[in-house]
N, C-alpha and C. Protein backbone atom coordinates (compact mmCIF):
# COMPACT_ATOMS: atom_id res chain seq x y z
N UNK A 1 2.87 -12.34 102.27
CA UNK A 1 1.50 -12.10 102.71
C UNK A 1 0.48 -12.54 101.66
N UNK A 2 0.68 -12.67 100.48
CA UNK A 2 0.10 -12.83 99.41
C UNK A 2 0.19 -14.25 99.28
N UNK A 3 -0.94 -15.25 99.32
CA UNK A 3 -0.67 -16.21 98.84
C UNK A 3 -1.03 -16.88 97.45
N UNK A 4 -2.22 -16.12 96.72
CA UNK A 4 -2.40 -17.17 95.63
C UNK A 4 -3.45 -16.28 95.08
N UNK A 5 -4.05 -15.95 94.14
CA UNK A 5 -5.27 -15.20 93.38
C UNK A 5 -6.48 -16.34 94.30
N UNK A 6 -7.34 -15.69 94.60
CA UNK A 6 -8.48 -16.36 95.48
C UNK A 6 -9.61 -16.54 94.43
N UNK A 7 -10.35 -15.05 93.78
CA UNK A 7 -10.88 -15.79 93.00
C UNK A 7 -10.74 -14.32 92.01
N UNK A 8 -12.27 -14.48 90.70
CA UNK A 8 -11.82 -12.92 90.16
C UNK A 8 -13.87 -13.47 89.72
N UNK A 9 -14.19 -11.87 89.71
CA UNK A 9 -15.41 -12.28 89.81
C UNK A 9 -16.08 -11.53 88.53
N UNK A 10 -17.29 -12.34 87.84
CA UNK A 10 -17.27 -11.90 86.53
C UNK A 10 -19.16 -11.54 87.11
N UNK A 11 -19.56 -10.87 85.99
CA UNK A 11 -21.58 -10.58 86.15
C UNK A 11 -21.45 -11.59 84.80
N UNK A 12 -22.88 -12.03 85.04
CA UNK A 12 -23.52 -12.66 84.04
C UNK A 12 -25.15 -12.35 83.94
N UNK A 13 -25.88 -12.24 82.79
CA UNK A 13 -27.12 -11.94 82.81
C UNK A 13 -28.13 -13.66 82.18
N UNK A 14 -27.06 -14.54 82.32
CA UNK A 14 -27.85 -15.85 82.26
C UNK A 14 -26.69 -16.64 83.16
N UNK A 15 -27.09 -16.75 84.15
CA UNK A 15 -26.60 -17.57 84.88
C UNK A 15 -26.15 -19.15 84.57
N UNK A 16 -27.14 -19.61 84.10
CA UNK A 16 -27.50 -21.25 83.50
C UNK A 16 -26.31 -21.22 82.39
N UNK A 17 -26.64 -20.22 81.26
CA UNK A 17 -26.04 -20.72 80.03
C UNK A 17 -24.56 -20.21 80.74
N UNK A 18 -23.85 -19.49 81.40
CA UNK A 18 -22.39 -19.31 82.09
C UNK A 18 -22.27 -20.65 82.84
N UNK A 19 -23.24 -21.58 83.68
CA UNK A 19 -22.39 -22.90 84.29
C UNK A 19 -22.44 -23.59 83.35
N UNK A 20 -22.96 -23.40 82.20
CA UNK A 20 -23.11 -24.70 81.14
C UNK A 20 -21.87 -24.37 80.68
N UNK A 21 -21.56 -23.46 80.02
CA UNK A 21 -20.13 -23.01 79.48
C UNK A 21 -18.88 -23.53 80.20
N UNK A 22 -18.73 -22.85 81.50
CA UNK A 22 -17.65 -23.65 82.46
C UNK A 22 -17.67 -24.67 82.76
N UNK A 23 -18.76 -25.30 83.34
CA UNK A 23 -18.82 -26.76 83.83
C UNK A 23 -19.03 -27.71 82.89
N UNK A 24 -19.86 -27.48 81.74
CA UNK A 24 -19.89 -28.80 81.07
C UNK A 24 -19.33 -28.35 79.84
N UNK A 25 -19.08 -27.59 79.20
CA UNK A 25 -18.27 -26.82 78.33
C UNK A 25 -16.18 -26.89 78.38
N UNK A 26 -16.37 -26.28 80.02
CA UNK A 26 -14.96 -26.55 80.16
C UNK A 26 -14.72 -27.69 81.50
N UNK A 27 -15.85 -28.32 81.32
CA UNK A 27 -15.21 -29.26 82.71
C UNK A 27 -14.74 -28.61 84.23
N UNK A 28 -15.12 -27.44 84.56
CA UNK A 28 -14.87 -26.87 86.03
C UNK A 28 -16.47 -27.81 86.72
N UNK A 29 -16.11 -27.52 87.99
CA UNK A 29 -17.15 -28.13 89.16
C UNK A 29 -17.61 -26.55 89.67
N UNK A 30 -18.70 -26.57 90.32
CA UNK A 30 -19.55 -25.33 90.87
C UNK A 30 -19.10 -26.45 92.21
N UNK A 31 -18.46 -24.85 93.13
CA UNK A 31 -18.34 -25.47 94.52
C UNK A 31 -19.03 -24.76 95.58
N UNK A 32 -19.84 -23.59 95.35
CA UNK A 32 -21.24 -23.51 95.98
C UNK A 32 -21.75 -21.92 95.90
N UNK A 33 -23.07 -22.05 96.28
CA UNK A 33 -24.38 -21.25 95.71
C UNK A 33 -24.26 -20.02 96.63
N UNK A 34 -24.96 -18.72 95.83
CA UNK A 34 -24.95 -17.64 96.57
C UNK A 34 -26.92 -17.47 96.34
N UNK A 35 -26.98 -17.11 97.57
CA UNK A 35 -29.03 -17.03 97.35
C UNK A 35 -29.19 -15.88 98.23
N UNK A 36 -29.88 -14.96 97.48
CA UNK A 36 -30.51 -13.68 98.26
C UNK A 36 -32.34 -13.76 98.03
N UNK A 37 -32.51 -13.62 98.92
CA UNK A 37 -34.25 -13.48 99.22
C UNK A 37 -34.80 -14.28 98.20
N UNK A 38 -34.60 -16.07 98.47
CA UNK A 38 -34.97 -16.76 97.57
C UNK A 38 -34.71 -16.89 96.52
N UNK A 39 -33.67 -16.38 95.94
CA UNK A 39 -33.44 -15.86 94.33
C UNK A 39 -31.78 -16.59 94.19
N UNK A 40 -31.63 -17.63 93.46
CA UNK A 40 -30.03 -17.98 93.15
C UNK A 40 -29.65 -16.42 92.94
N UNK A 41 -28.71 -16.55 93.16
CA UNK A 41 -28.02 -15.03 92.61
C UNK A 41 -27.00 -15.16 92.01
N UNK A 42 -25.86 -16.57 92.31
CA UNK A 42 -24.58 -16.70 91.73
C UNK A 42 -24.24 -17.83 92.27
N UNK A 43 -22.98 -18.14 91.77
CA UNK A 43 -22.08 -19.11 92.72
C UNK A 43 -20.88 -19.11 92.43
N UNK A 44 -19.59 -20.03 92.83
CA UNK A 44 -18.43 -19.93 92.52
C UNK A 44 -18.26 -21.13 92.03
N UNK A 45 -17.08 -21.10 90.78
CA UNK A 45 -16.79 -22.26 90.00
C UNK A 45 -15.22 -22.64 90.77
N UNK A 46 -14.76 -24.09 91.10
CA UNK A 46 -13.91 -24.07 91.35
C UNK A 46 -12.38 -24.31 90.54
N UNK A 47 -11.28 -23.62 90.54
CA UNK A 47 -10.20 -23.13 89.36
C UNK A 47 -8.84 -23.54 90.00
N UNK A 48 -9.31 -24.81 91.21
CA UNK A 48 -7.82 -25.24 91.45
C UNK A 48 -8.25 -26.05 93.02
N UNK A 49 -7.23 -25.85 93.81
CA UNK A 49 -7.87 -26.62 95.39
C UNK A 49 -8.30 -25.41 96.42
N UNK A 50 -8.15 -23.63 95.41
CA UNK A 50 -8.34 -22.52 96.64
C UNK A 50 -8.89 -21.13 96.32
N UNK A 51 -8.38 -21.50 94.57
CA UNK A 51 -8.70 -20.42 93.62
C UNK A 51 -10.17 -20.81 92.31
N UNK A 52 -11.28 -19.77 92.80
CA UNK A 52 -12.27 -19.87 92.16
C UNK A 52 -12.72 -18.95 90.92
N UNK A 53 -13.59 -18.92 90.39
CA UNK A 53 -14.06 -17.61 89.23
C UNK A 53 -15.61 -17.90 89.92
N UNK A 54 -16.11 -16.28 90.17
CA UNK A 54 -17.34 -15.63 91.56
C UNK A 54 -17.96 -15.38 90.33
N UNK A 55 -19.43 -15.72 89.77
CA UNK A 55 -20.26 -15.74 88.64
C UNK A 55 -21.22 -14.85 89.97
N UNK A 56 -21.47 -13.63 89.51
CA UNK A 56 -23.12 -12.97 90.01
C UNK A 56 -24.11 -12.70 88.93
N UNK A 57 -24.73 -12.69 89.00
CA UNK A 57 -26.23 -12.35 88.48
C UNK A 57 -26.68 -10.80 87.93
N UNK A 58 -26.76 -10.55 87.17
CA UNK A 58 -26.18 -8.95 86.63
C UNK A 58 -25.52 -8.39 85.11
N UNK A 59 -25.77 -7.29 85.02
CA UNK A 59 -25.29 -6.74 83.61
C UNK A 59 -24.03 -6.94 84.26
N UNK A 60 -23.08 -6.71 82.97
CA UNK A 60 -21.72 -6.61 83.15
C UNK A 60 -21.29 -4.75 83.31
N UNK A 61 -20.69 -4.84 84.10
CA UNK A 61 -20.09 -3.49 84.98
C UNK A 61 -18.58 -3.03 84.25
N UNK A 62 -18.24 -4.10 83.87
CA UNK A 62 -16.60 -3.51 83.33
C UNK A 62 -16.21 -4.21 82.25
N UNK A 63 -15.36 -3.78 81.20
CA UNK A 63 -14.76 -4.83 80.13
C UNK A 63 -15.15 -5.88 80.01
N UNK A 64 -15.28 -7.12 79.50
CA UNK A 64 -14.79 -8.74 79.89
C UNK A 64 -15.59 -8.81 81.03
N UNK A 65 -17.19 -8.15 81.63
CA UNK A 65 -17.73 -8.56 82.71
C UNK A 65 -16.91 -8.96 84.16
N UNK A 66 -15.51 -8.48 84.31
CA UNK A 66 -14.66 -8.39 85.44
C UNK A 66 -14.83 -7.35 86.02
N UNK A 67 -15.97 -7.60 87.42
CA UNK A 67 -15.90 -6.68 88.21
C UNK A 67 -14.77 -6.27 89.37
N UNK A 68 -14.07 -7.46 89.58
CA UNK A 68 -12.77 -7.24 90.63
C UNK A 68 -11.91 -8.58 90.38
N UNK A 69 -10.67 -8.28 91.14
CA UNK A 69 -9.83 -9.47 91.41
C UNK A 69 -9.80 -9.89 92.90
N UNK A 70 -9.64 -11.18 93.41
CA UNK A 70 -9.38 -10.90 94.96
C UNK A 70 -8.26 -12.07 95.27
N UNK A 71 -7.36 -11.36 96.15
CA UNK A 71 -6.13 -12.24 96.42
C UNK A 71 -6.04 -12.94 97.71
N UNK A 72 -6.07 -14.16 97.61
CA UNK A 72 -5.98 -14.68 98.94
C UNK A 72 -4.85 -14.40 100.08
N UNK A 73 -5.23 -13.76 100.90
CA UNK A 73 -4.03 -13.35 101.76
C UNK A 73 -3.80 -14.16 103.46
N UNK A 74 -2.70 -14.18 104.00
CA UNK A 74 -2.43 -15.18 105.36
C UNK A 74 -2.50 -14.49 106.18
N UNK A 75 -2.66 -12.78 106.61
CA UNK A 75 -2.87 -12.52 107.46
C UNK A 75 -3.91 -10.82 106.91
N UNK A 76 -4.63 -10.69 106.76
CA UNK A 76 -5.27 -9.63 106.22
C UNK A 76 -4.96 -8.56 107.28
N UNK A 77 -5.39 -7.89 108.73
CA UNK A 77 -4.94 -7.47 109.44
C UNK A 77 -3.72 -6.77 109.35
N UNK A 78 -2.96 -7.46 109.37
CA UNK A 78 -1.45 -7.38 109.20
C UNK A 78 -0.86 -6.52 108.06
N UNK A 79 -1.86 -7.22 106.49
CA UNK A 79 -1.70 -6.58 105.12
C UNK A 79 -2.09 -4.95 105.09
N UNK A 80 -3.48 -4.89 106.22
CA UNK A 80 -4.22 -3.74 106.08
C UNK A 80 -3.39 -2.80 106.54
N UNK A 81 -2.40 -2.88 107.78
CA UNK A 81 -2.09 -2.26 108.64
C UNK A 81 -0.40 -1.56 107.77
N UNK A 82 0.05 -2.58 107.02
CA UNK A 82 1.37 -2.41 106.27
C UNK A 82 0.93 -1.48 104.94
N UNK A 83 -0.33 -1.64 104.33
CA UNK A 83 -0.69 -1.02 103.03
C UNK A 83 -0.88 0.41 103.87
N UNK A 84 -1.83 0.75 105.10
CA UNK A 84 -1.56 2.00 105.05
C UNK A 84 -0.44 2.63 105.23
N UNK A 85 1.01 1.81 105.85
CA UNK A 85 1.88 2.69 105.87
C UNK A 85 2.54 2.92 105.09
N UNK A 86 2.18 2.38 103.93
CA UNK A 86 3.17 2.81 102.49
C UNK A 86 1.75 4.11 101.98
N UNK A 87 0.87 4.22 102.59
CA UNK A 87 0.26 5.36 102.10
C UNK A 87 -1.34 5.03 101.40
N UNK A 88 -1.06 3.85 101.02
CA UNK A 88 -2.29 2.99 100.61
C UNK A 88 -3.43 2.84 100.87
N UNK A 89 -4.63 3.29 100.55
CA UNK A 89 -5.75 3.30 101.01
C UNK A 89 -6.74 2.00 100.83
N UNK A 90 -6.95 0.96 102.28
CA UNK A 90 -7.59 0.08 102.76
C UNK A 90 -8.87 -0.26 102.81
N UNK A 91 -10.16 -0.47 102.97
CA UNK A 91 -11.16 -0.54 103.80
C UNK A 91 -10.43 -1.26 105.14
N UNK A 92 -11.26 -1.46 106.51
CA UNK A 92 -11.42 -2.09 107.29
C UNK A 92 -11.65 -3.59 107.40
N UNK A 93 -11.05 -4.64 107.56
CA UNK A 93 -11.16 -5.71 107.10
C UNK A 93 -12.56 -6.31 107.82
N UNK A 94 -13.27 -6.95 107.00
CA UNK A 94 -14.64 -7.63 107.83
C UNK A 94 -14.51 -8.47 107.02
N UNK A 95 -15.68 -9.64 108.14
CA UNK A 95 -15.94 -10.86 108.34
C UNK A 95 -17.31 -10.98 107.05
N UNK A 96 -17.34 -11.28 105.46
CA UNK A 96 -18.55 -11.32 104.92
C UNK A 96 -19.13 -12.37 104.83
N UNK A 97 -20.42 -12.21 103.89
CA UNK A 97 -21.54 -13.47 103.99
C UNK A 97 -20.82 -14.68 104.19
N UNK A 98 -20.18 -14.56 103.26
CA UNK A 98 -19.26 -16.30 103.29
C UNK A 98 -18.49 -17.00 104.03
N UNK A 99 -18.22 -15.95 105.34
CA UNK A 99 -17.30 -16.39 106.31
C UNK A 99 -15.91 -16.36 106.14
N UNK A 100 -15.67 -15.09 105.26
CA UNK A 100 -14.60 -15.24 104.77
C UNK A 100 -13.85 -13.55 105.17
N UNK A 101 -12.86 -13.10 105.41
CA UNK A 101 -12.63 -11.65 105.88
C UNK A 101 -12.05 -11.14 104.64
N UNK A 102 -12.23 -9.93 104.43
CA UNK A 102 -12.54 -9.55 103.18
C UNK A 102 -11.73 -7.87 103.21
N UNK A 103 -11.97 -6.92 102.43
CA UNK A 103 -10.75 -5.62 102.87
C UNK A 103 -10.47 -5.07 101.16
N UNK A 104 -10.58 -3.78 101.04
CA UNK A 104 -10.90 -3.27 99.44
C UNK A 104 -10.53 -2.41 99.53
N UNK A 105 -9.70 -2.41 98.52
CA UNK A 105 -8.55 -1.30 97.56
C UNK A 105 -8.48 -1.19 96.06
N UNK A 106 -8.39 0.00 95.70
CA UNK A 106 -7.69 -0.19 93.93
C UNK A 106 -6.06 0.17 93.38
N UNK A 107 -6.25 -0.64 92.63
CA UNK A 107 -4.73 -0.51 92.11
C UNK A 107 -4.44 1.36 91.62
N UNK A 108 -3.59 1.51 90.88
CA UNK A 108 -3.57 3.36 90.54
C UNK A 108 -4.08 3.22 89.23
N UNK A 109 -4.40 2.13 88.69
CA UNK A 109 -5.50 2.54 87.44
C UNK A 109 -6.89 2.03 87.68
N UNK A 110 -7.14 1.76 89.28
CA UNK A 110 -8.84 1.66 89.55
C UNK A 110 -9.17 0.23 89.67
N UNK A 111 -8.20 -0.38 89.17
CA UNK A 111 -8.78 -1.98 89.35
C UNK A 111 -9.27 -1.95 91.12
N UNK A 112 -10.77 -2.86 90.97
CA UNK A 112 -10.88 -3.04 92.40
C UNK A 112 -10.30 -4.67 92.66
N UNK A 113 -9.71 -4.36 94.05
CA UNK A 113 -9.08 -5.66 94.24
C UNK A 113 -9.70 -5.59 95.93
N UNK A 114 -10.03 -7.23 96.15
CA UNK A 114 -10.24 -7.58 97.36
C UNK A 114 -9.60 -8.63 97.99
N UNK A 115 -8.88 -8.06 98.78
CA UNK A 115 -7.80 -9.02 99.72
C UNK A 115 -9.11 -10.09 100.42
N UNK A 116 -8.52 -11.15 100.76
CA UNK A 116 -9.06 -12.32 101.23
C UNK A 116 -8.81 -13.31 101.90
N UNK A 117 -9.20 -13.38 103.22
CA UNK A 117 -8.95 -14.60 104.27
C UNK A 117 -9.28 -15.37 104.44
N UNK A 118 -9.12 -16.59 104.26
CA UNK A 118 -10.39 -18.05 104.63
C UNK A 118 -10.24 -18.11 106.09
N UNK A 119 -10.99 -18.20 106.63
CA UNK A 119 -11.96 -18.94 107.85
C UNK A 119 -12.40 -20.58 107.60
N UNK A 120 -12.04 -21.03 108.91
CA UNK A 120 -12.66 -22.70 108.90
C UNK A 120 -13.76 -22.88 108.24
N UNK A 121 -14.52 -21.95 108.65
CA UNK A 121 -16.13 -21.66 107.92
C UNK A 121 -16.39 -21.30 106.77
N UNK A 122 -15.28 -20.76 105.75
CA UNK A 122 -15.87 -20.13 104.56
C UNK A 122 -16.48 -21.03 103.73
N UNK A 123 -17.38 -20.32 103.03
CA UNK A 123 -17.59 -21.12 102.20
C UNK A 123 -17.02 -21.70 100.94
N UNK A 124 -15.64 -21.28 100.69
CA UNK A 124 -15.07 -21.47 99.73
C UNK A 124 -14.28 -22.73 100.24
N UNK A 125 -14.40 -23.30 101.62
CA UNK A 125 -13.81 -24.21 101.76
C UNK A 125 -14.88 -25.55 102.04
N UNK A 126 -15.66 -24.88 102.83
CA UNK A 126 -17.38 -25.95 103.66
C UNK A 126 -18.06 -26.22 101.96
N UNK A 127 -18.11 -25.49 101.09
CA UNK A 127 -18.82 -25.78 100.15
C UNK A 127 -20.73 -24.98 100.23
N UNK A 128 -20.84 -24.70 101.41
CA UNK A 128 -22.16 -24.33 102.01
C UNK A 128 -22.86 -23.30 100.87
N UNK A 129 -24.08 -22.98 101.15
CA UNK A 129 -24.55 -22.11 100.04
C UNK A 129 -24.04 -20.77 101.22
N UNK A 130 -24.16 -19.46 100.48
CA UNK A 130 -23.65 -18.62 100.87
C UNK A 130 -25.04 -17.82 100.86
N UNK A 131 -26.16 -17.12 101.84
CA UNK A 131 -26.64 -16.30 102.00
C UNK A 131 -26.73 -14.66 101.76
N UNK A 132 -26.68 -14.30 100.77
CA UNK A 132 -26.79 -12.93 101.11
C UNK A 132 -27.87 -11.74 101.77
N UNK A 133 -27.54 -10.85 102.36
CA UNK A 133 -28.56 -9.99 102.92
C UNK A 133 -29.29 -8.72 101.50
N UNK A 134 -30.48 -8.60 101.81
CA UNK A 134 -30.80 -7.55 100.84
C UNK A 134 -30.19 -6.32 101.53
């Protein structure tokens, strides 16, 4: 069910000087923009042909500015429905900004982890800027 680490998402409080670092620093590509009420807010760097690192806009929330991990999964539904019966506590899987289905749990020492589905539409695949709602 698990196919591959999807992405892992870090805060940054300079956006600019974090793509300069990855992209021209370490040679990654930005494979597209997150914008809330006119405002860049973030984007994702791309870390392979599926697996990204999610840059937001923000103090850092945890250690190493790692607010979560998220694992790309082939049938989320399916994952949600098997994690509760080992006892596991799920969210409800939804469809987010990015077009992508999405579903949140923590490990037993709190890590938040977000399972992850691509859609034809996501943007982790279209490249599209990604909208967020306030």
């Amino acid at each position: 069910m698990i196919k591959q680490l999807a992405h892992v998402c870090l805060h940054s409080e300079d956006l600019e000087a974090t793509r300069r670092f990855y992209c021209t620093g370490l040679g990654m590509e930005k494979g597209f923009d997150f914008q809330r009420s006119e405002e860049h807010f973030g984007y994702y760097l791309k870390a392979g042909s599926r697996s990204f690192i999610e840059v937001f806009k923000g103090s850092p929330k945890a250690v190493g500015n790692i607010d979560h991990l998220a694992l790309e999964v082939s049938d989320i539904h399916a994952l949600a429905d098997h994690l509760r019966k080992q006892g596991i506590p799920v969210s409800d899987p939804q469809l987010g900004a990015d077009n992508s289905w999405q579903a949140w749990l923590e490990d037993p020492s709190g890590v938040k982890i977000e399972l992850h589905e691509y859609t034809l539409e996501s943007s982790q695949l279209t490249g599209l800027t990604c909208v967020l709602q306030d």
